[in-house]
PDB file of N, CA and C in Angstrom:
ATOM      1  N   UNK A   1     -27.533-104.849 -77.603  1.00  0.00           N
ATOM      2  CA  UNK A   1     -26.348-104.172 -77.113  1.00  0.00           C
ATOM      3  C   UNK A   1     -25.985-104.767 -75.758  1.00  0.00           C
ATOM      4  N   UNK A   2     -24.662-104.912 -75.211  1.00  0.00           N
ATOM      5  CA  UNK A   2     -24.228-105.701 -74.523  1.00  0.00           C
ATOM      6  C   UNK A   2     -24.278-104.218 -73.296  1.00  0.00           C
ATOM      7  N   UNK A   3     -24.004-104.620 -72.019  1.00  0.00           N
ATOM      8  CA  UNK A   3     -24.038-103.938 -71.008  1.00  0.00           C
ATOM      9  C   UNK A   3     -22.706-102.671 -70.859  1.00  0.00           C
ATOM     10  N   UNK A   4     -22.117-103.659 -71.330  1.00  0.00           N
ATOM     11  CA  UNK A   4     -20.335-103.048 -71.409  1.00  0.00           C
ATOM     12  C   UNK A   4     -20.593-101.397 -72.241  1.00  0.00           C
ATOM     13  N   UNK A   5     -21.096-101.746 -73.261  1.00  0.00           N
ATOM     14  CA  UNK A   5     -21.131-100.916 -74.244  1.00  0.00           C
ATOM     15  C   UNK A   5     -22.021-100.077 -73.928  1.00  0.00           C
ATOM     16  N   UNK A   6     -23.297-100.599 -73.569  1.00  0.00           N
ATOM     17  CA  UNK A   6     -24.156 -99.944 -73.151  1.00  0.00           C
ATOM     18  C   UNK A   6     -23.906 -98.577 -72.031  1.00  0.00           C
ATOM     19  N   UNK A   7     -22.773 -98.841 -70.755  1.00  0.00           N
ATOM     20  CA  UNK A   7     -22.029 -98.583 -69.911  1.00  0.00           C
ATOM     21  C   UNK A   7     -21.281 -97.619 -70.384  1.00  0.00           C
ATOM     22  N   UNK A   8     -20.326 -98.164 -71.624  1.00  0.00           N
ATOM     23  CA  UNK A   8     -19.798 -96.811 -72.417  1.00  0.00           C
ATOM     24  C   UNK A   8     -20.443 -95.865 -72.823  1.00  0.00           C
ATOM     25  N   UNK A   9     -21.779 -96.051 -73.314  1.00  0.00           N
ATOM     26  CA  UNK A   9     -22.487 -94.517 -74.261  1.00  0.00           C
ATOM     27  C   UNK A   9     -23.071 -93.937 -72.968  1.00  0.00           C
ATOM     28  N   UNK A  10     -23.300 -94.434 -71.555  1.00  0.00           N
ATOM     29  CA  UNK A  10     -24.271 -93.724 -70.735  1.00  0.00           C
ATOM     30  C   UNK A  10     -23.061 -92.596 -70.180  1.00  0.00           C
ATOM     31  N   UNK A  11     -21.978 -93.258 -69.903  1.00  0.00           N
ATOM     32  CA  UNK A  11     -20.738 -92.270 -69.367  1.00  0.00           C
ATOM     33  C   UNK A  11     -20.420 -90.902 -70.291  1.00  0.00           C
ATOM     34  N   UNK A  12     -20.823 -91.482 -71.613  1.00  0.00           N
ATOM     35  CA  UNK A  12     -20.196 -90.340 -72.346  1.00  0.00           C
ATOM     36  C   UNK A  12     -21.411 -89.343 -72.443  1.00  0.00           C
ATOM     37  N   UNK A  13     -22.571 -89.875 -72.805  1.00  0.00           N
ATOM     38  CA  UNK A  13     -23.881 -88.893 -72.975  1.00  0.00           C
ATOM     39  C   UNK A  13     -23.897 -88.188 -71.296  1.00  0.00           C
ATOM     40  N   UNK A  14     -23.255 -88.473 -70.207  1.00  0.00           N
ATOM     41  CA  UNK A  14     -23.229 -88.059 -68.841  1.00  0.00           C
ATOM     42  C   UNK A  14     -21.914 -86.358 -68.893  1.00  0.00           C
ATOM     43  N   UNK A  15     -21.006 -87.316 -69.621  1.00  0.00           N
ATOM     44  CA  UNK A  15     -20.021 -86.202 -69.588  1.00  0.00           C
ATOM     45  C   UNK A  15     -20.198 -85.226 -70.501  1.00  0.00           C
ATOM     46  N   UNK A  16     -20.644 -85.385 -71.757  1.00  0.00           N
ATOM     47  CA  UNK A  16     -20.746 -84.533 -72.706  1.00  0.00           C
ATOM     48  C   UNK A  16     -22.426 -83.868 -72.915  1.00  0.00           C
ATOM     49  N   UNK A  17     -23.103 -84.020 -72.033  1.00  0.00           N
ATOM     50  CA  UNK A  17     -24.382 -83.124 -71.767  1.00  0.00           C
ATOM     51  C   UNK A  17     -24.403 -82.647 -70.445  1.00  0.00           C
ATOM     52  N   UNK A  18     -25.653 -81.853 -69.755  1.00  0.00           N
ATOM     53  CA  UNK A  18     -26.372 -81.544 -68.572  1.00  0.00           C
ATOM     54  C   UNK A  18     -27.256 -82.685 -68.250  1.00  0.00           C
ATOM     55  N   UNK A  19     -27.325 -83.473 -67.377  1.00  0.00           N
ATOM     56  CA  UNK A  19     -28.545 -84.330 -67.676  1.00  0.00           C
ATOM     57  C   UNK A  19     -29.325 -83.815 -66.268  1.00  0.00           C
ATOM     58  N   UNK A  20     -30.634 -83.512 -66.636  1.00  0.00           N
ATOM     59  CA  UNK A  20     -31.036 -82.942 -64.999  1.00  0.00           C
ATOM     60  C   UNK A  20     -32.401 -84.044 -64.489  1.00  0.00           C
ATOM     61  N   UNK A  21     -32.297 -85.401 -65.501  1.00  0.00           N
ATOM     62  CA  UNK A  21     -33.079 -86.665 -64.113  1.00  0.00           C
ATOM     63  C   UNK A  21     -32.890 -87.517 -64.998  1.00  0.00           C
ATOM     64  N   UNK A  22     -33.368 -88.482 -64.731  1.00  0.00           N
ATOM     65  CA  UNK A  22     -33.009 -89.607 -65.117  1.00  0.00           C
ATOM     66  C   UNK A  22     -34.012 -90.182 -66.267  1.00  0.00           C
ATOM     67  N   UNK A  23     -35.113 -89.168 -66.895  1.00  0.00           N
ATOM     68  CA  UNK A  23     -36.174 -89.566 -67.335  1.00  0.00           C
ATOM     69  C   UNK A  23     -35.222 -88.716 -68.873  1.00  0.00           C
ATOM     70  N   UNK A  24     -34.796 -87.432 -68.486  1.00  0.00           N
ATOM     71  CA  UNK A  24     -34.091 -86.758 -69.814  1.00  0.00           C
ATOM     72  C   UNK A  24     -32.912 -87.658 -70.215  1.00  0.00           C
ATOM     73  N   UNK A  25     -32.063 -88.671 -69.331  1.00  0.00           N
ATOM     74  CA  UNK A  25     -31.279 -89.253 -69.728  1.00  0.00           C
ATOM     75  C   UNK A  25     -31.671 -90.457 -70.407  1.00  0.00           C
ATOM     76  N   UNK A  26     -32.874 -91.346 -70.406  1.00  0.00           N
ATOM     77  CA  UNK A  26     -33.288 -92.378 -70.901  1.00  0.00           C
ATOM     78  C   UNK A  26     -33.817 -91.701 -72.196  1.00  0.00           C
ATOM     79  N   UNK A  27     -34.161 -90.591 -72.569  1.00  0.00           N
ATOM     80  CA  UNK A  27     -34.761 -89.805 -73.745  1.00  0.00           C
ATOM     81  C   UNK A  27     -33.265 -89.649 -74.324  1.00  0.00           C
ATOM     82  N   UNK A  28     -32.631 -89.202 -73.576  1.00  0.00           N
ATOM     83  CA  UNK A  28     -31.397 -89.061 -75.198  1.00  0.00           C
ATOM     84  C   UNK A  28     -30.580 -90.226 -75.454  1.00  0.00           C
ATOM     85  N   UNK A  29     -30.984 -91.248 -74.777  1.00  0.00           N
ATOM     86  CA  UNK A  29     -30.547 -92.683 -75.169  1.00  0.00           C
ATOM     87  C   UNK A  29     -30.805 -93.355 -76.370  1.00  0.00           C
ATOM     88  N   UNK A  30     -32.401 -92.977 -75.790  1.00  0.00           N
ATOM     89  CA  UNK A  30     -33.639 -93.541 -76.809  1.00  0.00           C
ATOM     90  C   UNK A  30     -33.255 -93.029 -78.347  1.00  0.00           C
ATOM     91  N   UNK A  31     -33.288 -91.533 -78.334  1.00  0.00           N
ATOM     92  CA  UNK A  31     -32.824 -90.731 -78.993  1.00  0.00           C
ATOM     93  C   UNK A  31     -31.803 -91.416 -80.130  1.00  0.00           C
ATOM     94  N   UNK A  32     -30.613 -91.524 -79.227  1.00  0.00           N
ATOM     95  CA  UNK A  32     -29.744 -92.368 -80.055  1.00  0.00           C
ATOM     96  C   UNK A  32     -30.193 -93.856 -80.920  1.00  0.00           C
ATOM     97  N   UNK A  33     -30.745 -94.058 -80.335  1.00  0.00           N
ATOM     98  CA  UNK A  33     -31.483 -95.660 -80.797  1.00  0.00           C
ATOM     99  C   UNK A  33     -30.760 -96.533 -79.952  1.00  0.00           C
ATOM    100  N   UNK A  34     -30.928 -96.760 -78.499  1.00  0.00           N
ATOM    101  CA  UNK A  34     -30.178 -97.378 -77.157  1.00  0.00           C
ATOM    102  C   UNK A  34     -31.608 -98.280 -77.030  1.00  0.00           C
ATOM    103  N   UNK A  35     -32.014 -99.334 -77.178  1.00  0.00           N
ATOM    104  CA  UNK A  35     -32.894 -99.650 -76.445  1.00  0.00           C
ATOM    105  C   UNK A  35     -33.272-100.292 -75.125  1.00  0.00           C
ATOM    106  N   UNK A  36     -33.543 -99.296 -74.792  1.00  0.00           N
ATOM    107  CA  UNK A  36     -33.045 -99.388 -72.654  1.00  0.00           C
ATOM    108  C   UNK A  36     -34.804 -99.415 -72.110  1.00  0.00           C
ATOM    109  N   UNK A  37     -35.261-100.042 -70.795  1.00  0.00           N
ATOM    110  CA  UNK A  37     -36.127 -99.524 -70.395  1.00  0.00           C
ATOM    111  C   UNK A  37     -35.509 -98.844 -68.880  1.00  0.00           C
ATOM    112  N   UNK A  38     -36.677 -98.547 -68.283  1.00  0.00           N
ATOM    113  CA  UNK A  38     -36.561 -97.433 -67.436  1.00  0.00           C
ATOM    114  C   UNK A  38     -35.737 -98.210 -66.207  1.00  0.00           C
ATOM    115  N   UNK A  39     -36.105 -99.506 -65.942  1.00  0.00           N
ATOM    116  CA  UNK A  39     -35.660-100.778 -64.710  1.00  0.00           C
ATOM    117  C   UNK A  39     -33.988-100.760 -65.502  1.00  0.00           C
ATOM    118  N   UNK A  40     -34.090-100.994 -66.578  1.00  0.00           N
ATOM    119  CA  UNK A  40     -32.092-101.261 -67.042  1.00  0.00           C
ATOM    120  C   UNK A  40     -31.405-100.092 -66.683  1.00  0.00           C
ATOM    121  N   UNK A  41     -32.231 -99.024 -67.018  1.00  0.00           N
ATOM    122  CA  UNK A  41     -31.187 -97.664 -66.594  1.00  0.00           C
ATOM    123  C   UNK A  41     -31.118 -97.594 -65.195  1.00  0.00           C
ATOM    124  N   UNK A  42     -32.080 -97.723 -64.084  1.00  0.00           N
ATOM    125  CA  UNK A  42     -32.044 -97.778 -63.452  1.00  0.00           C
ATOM    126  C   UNK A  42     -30.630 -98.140 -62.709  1.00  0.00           C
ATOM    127  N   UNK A  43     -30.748-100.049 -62.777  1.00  0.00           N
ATOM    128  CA  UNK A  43     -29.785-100.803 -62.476  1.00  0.00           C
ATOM    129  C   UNK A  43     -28.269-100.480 -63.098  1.00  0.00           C
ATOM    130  N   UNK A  44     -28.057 -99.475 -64.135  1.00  0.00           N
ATOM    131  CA  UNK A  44     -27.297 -99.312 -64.694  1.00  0.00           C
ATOM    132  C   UNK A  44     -26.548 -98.172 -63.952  1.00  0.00           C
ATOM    133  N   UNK A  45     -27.379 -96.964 -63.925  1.00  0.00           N
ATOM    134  CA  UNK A  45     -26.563 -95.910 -62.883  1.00  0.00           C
ATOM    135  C   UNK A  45     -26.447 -96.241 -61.552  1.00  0.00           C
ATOM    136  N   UNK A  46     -26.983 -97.589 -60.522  1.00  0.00           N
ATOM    137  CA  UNK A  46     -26.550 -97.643 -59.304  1.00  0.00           C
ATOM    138  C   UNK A  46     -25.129 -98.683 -60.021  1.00  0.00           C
ATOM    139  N   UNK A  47     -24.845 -99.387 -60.417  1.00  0.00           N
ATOM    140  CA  UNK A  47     -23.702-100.189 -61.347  1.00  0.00           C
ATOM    141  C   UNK A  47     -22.454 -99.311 -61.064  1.00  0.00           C
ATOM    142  N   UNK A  48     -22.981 -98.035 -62.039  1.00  0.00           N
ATOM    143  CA  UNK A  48     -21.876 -97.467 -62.364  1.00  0.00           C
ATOM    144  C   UNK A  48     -21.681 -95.909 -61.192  1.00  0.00           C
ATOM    145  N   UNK A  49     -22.590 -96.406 -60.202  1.00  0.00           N
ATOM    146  CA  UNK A  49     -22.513 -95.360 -59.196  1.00  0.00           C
ATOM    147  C   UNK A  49     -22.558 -93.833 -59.249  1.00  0.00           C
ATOM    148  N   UNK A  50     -23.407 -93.615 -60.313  1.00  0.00           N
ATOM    149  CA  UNK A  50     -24.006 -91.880 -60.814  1.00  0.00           C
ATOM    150  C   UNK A  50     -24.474 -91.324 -60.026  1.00  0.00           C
ATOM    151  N   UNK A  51     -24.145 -90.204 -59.430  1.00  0.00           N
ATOM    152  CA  UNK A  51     -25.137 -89.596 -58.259  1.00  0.00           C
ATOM    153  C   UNK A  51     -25.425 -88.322 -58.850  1.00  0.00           C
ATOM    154  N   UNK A  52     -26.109 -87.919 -58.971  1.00  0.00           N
ATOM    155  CA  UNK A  52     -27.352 -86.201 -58.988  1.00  0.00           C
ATOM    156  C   UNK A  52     -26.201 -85.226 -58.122  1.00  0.00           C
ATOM    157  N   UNK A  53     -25.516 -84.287 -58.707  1.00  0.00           N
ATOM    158  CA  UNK A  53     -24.989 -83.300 -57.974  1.00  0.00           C
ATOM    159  C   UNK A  53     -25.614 -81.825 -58.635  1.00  0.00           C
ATOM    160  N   UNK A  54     -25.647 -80.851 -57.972  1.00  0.00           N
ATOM    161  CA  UNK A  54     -26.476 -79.795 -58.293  1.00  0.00           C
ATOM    162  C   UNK A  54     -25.167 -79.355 -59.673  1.00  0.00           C
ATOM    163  N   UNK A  55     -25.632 -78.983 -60.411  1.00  0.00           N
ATOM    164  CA  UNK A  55     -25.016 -78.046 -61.607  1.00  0.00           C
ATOM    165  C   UNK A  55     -24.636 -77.068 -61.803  1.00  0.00           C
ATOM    166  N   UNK A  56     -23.551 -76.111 -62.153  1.00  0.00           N
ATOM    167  CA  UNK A  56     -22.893 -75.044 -62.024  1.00  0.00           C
ATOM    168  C   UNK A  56     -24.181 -73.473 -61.883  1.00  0.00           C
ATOM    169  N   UNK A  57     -25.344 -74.525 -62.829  1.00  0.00           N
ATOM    170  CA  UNK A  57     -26.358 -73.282 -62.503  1.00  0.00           C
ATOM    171  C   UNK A  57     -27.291 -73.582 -61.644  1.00  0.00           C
ATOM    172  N   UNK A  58     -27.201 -74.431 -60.400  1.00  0.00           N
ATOM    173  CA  UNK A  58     -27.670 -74.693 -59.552  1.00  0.00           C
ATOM    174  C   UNK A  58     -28.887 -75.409 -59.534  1.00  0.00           C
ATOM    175  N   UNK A  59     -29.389 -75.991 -60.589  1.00  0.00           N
ATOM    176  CA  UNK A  59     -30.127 -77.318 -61.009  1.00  0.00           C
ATOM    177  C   UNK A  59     -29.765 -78.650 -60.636  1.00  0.00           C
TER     178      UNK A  59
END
């Protein structure tokens, strides 16, 4: 899977779940059948500039 794309499913699994670290977000990747390691995601959310904001239920 190319980065681009890769880039697309992380935005959408971002918008259309809760994700509360970065270890549950590489699990529902995986999940999907994304094969990412922990260093690509990494480099991937400083990329696409994801930051951790607390959650409506304060998580």
């Amino acid at each position: 899977m190319d980065k681009k794309n890769r880039h697309k499913i992380i935005k959408e699994v971002i918008l259309s779940n809760e994700i509360s670290s970065q270890e549950a977000l590489l699990n529902i990747l995986t999940d999907k059948g994304i094969d990412i390691t922990q260093a690509t995601l990494s480099r991937d959310i400083k990329e696409l500039k994801i930051v951790k904001v607390p959650s409506v239920s304060g998580n």
